[in-house]
N, C-alpha and C. Protein backbone atom coordinates (compact mmCIF):
# COMPACT_ATOMS: atom_id res chain seq x y z
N UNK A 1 88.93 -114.14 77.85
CA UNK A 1 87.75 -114.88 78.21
C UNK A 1 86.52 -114.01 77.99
N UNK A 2 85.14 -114.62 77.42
CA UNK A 2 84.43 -113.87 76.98
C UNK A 2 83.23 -113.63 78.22
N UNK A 3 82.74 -113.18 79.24
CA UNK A 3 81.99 -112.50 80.15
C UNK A 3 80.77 -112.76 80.47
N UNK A 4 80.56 -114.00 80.76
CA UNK A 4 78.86 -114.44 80.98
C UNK A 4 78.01 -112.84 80.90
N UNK A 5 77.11 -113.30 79.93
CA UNK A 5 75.62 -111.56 79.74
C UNK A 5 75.14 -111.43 80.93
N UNK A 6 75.27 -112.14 81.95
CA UNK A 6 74.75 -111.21 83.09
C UNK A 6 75.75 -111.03 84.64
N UNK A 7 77.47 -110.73 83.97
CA UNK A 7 77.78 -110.84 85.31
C UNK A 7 78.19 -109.55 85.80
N UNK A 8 78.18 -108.19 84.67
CA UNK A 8 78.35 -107.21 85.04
C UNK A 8 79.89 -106.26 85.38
N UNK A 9 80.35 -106.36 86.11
CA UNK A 9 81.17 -105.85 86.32
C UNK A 9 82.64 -107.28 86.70
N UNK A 10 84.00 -106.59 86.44
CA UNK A 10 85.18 -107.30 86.93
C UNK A 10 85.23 -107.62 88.06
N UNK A 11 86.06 -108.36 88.84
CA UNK A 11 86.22 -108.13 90.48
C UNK A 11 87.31 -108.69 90.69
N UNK A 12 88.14 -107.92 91.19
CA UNK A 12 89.34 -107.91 91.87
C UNK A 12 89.29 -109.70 92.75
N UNK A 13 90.45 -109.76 92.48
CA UNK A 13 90.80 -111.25 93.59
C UNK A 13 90.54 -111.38 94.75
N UNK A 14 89.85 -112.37 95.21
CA UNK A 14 89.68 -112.14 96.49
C UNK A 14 90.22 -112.35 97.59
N UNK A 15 90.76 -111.42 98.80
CA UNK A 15 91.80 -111.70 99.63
C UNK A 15 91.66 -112.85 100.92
N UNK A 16 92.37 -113.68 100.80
CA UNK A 16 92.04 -115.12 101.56
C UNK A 16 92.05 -114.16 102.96
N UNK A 17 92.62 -113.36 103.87
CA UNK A 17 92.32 -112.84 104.74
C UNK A 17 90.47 -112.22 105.30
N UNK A 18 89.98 -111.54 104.04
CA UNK A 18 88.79 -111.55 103.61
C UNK A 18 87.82 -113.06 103.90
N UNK A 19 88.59 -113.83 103.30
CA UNK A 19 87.46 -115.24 103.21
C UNK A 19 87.72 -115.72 104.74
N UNK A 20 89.01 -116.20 105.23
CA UNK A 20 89.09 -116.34 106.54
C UNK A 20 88.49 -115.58 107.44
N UNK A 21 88.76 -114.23 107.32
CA UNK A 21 87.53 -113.11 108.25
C UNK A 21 86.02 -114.10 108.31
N UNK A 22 85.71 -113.86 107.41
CA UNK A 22 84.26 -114.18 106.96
C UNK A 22 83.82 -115.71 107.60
N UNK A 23 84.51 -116.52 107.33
CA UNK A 23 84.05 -117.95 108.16
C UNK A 23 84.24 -118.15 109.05
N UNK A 24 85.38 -117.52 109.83
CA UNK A 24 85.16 -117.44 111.76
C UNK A 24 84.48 -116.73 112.02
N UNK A 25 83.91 -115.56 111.56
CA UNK A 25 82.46 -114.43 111.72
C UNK A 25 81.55 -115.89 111.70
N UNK A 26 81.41 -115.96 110.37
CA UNK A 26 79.77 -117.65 110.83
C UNK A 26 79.82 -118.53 111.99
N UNK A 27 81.50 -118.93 111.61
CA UNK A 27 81.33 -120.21 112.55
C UNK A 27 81.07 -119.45 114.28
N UNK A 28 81.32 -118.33 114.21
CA UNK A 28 81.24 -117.25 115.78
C UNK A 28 79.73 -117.55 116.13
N UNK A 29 79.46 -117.00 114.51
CA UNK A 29 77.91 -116.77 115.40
C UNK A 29 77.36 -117.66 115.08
N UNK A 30 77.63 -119.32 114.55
CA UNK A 30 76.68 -120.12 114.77
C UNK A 30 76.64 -120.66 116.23
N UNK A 31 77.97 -120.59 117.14
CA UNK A 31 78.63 -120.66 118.16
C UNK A 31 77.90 -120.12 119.22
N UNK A 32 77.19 -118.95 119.05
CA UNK A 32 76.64 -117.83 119.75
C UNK A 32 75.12 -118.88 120.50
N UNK A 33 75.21 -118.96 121.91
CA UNK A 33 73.97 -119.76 122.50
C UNK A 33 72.92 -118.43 122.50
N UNK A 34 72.25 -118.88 121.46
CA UNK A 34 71.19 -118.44 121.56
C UNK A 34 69.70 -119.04 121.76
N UNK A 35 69.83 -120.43 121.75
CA UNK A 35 69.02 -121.33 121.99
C UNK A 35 68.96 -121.78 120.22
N UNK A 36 68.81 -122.94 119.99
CA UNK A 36 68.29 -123.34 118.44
C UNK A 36 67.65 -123.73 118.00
N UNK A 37 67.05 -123.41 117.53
CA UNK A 37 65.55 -123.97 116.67
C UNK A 37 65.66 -124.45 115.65
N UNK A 38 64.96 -125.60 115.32
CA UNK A 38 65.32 -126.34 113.59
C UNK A 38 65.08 -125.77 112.61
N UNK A 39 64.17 -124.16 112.32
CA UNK A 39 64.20 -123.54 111.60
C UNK A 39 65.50 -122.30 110.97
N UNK A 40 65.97 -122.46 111.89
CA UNK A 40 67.46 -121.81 112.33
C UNK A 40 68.54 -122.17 111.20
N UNK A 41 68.66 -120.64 110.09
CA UNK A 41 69.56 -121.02 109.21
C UNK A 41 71.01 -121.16 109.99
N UNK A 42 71.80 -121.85 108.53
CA UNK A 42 72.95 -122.57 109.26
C UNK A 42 73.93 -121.21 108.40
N UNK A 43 74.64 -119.76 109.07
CA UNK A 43 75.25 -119.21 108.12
C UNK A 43 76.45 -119.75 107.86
N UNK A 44 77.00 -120.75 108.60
CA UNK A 44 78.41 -121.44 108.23
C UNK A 44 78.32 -122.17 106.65
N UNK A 45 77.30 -123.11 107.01
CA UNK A 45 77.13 -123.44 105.44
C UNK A 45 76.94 -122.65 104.24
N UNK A 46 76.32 -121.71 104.63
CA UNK A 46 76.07 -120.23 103.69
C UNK A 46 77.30 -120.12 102.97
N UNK A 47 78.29 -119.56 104.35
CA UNK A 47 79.25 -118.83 103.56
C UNK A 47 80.51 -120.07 103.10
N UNK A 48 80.31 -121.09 104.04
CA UNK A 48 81.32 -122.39 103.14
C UNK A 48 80.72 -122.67 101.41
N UNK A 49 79.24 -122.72 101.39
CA UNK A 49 78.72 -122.92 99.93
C UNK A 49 79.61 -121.50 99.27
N UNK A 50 79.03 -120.50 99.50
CA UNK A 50 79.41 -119.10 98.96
C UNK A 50 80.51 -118.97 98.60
N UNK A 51 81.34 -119.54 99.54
CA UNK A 51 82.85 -119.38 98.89
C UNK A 51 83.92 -120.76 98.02
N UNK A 52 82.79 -121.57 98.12
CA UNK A 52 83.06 -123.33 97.50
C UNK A 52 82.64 -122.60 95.91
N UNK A 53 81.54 -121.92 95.68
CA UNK A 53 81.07 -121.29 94.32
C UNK A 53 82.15 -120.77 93.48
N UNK A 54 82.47 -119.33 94.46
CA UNK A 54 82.88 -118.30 93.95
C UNK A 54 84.71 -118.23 94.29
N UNK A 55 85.13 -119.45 95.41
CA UNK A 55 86.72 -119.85 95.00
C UNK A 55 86.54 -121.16 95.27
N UNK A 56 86.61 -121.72 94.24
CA UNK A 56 86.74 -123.11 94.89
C UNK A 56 87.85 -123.73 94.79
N UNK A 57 89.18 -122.94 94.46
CA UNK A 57 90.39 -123.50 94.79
C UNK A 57 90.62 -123.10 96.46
N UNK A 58 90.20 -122.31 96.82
CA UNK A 58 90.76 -122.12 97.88
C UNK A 58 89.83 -122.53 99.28
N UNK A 59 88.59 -122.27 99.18
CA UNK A 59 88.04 -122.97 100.07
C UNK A 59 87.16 -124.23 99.37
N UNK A 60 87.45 -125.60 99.95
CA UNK A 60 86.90 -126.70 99.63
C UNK A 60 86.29 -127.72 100.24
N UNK A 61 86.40 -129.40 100.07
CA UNK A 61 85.94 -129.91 100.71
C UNK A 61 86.70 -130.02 102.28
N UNK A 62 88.22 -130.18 102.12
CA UNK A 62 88.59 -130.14 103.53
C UNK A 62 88.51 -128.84 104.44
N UNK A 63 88.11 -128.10 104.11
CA UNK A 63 87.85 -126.67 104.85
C UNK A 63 86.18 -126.99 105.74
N UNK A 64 85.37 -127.76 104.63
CA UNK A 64 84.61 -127.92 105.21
C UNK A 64 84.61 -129.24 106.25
N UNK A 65 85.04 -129.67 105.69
CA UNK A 65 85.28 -131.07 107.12
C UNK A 65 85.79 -131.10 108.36
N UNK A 66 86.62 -129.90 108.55
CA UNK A 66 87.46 -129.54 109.66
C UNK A 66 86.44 -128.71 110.36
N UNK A 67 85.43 -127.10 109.35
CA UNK A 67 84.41 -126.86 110.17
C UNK A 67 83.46 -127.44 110.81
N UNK A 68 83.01 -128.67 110.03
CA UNK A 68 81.62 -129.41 110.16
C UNK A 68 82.50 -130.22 111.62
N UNK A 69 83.54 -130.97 112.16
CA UNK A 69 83.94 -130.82 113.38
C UNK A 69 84.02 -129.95 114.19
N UNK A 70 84.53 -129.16 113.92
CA UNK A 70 84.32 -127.88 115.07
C UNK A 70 82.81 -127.57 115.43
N UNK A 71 81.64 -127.35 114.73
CA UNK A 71 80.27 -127.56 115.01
C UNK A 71 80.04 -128.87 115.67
N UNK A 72 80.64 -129.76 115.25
CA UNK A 72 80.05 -131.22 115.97
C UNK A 72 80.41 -131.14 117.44
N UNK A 73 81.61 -130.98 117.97
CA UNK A 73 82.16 -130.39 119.19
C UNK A 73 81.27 -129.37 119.79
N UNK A 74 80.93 -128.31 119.14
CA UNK A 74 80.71 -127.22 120.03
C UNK A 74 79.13 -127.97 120.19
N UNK A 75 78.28 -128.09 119.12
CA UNK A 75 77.10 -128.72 119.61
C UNK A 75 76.65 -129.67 120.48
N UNK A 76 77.82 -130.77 120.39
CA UNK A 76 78.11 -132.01 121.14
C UNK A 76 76.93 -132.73 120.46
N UNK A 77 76.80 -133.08 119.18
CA UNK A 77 76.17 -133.67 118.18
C UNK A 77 77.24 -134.84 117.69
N UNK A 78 76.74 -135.41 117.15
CA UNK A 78 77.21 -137.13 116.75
C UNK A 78 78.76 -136.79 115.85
N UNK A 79 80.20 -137.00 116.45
CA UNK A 79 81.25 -136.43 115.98
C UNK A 79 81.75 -136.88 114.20
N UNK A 80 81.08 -136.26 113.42
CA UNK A 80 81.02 -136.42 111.88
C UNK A 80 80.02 -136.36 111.17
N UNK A 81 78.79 -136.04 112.13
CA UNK A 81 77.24 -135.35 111.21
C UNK A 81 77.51 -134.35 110.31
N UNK A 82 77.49 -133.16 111.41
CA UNK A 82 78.37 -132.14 110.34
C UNK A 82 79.16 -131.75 109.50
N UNK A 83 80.00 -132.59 109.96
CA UNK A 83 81.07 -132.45 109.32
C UNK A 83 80.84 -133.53 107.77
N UNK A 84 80.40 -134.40 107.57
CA UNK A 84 79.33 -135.29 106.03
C UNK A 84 78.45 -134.06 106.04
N UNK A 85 77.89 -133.65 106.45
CA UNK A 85 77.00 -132.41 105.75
C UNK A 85 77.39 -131.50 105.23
N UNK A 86 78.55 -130.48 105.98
CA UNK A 86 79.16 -129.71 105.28
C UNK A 86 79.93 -130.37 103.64
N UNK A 87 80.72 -131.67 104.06
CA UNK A 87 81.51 -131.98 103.14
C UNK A 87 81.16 -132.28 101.39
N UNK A 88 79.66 -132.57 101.98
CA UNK A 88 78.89 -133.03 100.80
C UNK A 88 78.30 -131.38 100.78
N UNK A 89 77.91 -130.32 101.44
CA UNK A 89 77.63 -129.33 100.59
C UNK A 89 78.97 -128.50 99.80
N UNK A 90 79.72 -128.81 100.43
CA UNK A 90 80.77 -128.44 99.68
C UNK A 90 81.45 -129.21 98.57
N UNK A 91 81.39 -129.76 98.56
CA UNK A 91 81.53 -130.73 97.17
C UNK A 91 80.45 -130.85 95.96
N UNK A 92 79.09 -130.10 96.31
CA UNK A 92 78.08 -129.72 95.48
C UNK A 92 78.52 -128.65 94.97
N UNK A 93 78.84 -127.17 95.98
CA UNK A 93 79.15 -126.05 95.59
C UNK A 93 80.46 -126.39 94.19
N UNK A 94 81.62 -126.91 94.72
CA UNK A 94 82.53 -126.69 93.56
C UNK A 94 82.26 -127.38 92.64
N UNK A 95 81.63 -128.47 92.62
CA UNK A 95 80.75 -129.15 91.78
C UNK A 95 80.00 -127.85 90.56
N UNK A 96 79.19 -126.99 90.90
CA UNK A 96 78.09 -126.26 90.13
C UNK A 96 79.17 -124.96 90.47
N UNK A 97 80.07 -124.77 90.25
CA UNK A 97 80.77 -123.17 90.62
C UNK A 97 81.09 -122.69 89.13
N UNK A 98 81.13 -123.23 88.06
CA UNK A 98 81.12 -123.03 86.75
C UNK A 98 79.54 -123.00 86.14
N UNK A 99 78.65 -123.61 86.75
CA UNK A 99 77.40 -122.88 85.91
C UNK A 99 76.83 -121.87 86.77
N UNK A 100 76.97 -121.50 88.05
CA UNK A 100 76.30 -120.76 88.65
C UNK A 100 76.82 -118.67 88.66
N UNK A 101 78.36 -119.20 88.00
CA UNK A 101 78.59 -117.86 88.25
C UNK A 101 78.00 -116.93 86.36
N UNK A 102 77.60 -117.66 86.12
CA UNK A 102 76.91 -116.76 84.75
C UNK A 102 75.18 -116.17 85.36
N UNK A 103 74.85 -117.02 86.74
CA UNK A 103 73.40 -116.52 86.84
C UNK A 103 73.57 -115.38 88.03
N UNK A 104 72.21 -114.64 87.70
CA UNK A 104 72.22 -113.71 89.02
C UNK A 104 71.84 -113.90 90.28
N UNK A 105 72.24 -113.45 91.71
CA UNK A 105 71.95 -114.03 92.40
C UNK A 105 71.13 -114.74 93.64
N UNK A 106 69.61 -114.25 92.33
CA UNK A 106 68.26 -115.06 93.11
C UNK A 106 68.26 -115.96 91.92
N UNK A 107 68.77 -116.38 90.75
CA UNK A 107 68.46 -117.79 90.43
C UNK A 107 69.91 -118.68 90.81
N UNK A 108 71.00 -117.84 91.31
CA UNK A 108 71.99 -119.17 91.81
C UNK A 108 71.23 -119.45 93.32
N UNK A 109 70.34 -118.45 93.74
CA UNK A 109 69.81 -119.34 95.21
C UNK A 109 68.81 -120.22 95.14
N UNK A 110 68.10 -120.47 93.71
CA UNK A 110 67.61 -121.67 92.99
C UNK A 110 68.19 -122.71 92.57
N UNK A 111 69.32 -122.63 92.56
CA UNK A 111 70.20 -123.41 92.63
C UNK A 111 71.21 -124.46 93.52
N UNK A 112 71.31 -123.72 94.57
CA UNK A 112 71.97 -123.73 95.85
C UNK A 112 70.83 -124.40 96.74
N UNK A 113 69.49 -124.57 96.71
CA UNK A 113 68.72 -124.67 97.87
C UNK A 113 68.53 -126.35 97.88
N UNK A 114 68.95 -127.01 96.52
CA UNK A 114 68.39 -128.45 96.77
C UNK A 114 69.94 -128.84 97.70
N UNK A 115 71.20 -127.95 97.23
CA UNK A 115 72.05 -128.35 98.04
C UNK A 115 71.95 -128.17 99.46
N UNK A 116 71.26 -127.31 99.81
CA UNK A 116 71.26 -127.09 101.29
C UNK A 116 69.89 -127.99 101.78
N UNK A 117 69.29 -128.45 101.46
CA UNK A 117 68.16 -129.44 101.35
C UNK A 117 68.80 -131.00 101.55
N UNK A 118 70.22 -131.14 101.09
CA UNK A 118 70.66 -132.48 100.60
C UNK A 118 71.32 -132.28 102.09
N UNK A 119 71.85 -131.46 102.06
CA UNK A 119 72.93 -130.92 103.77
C UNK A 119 72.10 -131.63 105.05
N UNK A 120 70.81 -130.90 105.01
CA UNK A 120 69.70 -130.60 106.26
C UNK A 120 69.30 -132.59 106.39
N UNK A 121 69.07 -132.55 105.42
CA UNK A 121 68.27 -134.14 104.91
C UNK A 121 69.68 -135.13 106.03
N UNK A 122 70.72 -134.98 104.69
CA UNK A 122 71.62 -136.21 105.57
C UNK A 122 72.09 -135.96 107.03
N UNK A 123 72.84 -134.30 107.82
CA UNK A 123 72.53 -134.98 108.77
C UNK A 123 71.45 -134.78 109.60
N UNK A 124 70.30 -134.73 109.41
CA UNK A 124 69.00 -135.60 109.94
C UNK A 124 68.62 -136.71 109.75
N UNK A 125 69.25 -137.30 108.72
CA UNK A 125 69.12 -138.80 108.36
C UNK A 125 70.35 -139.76 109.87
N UNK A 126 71.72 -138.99 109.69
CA UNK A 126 72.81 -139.73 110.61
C UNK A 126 71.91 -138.99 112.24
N UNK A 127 71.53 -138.33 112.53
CA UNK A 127 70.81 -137.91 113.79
C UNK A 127 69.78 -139.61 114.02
N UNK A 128 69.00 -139.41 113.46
CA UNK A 128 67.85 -140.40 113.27
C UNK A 128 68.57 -141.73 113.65
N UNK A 129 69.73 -141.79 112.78
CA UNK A 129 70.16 -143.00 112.37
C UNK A 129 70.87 -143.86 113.56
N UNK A 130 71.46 -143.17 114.97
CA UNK A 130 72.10 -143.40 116.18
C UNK A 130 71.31 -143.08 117.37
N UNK A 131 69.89 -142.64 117.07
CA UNK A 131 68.33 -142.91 118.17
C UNK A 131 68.45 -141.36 118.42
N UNK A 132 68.77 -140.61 117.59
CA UNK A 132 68.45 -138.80 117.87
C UNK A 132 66.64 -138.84 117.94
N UNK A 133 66.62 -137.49 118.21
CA UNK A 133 65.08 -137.05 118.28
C UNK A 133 64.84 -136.61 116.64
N UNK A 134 63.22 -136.53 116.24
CA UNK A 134 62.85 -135.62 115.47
C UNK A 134 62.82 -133.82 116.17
N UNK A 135 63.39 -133.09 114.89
CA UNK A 135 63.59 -131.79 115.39
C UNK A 135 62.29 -131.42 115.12
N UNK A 136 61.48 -132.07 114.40
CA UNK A 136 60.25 -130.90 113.88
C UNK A 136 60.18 -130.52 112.51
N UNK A 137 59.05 -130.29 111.99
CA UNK A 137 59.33 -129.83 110.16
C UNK A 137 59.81 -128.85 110.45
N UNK A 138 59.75 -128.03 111.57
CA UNK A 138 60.37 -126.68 111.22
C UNK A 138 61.78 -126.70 110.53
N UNK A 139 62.25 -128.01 110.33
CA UNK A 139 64.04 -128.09 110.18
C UNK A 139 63.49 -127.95 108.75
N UNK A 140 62.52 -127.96 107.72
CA UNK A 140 62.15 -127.93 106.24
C UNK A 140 62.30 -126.49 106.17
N UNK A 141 61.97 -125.19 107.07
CA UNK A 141 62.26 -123.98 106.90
C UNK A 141 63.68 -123.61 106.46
N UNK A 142 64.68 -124.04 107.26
CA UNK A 142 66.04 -123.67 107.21
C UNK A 142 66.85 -123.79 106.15
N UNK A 143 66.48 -124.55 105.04
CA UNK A 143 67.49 -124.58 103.73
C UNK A 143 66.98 -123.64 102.72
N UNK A 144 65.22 -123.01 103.03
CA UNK A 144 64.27 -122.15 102.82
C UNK A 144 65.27 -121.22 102.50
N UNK A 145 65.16 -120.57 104.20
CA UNK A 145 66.26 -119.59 104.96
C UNK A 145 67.37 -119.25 104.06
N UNK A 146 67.92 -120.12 104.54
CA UNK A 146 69.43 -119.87 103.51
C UNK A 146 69.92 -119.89 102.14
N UNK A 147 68.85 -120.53 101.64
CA UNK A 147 68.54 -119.87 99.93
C UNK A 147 68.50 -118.32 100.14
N UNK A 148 67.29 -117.95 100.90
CA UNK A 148 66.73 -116.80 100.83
C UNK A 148 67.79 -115.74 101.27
N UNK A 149 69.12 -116.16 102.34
CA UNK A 149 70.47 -115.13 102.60
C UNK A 149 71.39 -115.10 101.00
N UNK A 150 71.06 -116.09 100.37
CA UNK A 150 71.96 -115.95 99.47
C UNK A 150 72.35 -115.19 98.39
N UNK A 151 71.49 -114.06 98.18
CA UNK A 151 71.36 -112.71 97.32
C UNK A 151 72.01 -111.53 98.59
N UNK A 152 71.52 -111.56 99.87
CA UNK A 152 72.57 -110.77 100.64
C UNK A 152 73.89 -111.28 100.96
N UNK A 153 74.35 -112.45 101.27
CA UNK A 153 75.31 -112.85 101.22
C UNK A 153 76.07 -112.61 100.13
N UNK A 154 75.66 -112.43 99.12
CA UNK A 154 76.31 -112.13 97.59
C UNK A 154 76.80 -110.24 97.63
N UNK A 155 75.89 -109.99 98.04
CA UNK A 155 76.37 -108.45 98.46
C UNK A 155 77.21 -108.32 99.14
N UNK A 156 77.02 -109.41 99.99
CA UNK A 156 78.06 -108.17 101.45
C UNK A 156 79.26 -108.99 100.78
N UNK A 157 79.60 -110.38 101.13
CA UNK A 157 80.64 -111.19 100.45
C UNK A 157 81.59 -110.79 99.97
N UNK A 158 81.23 -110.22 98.33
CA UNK A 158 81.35 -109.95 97.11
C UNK A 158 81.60 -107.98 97.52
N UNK A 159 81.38 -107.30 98.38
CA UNK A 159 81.81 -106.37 97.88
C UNK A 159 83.47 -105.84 98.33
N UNK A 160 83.94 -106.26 98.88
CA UNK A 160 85.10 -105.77 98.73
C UNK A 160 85.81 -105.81 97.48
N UNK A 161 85.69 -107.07 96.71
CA UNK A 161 86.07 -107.59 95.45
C UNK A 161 85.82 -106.19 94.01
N UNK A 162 84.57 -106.15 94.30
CA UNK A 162 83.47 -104.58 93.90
C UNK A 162 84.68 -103.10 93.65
N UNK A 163 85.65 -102.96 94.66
CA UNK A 163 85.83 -101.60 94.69
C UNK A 163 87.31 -101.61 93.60
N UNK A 164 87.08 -100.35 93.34
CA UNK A 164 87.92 -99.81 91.95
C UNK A 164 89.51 -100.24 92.93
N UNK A 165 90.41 -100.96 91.93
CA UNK A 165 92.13 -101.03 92.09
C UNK A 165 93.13 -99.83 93.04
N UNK A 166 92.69 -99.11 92.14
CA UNK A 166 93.08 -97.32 92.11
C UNK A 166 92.18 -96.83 91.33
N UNK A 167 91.32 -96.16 92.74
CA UNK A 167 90.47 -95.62 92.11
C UNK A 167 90.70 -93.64 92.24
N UNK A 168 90.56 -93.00 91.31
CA UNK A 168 90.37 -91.51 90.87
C UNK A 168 90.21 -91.48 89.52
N UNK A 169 89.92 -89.90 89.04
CA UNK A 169 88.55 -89.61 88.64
C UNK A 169 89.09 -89.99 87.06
N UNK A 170 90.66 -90.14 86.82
CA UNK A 170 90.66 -90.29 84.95
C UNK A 170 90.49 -91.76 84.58
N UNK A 171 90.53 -92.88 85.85
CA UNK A 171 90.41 -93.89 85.73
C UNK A 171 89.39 -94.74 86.57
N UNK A 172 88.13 -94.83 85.84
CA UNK A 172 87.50 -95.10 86.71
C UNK A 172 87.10 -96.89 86.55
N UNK A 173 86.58 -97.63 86.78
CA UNK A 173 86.93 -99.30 86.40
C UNK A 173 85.20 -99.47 86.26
């Protein structure tokens, strides 16, 4: 296979223990009462998009439907808001996971933001739609937000994948 010009280096497979780590870390700390504000990125969706991109055999739409419940529960929000929000951002992600991995990754977060825009939109649309409150434009910040994690998220994510097989000094990768 010939190497999209800007993806740089190989990367090792990524270990589903790794990806599982990583989405009970979000879903933890979206979990975390800290009080919420509608500007308040969502990192669950982050790293469900992030890893809908970059495996999308393995995490998909039902990964996200089962999280987007578990948020609906813990929030005690309308039981399937989230869970249509996640499902449809995740079904965008594997959707665009073949053109996005040739770009680098402040123009895949040009990419990614109308999806997290489409996320925020519908469920604020199903909120609205069963006599919820308006949160405030501040909820227009948050898909902002999480565009804007998506070049660190790509770092931290992505580096275990990063480190040499066997690495010493006659073989270096």
């Amino acid at each position: 296979m010939i190497m999209p010009r800007g993806s740089g280096q190989l990367l090792l497979p990524a270990n589903p223990l790794f990806i599982g780590l990583s989405l009970m870390l979000a879903l933890m700390f979206d979990m975390v009462p800290i009080g919420r504000s509608p500007a308040m990125p969502d990192l669950l969706a982050l790293v469900l998009v992030f890893w809908g991109v970059h495996q999308p055999r393995r995490i998909g739409v039902s990964w996200a439907f089962a999280f987007g419940l578990l948020i609906d529960v813990h929030h005690g929000a309308l039981l399937g808001q989230h869970a249509l929000a996640y499902s449809l951002l995740s079904y965008g992600a594997v959707s665009l996971h073949r053109r996005l991995q040739g770009f680098d990754p402040f123009t895949q977060a040009l990419h990614v933001l109308p999806l997290f825009l489409v996320a925020h939109a519908v469920a604020l649309l199903v909120r609205l739609a069963v006599g919820g409150m308006w949160p405030g434009w501040g909820l227009a910040l948050a898909p902002i937000f999480e565009a804007m994690l998506w070049p660190l998220a790509t770092v931290l994510l992505l580096a275990p994948q990063r480190r040499a097989p066997d690495r010493d000094a006659n073989r270096p990768l």
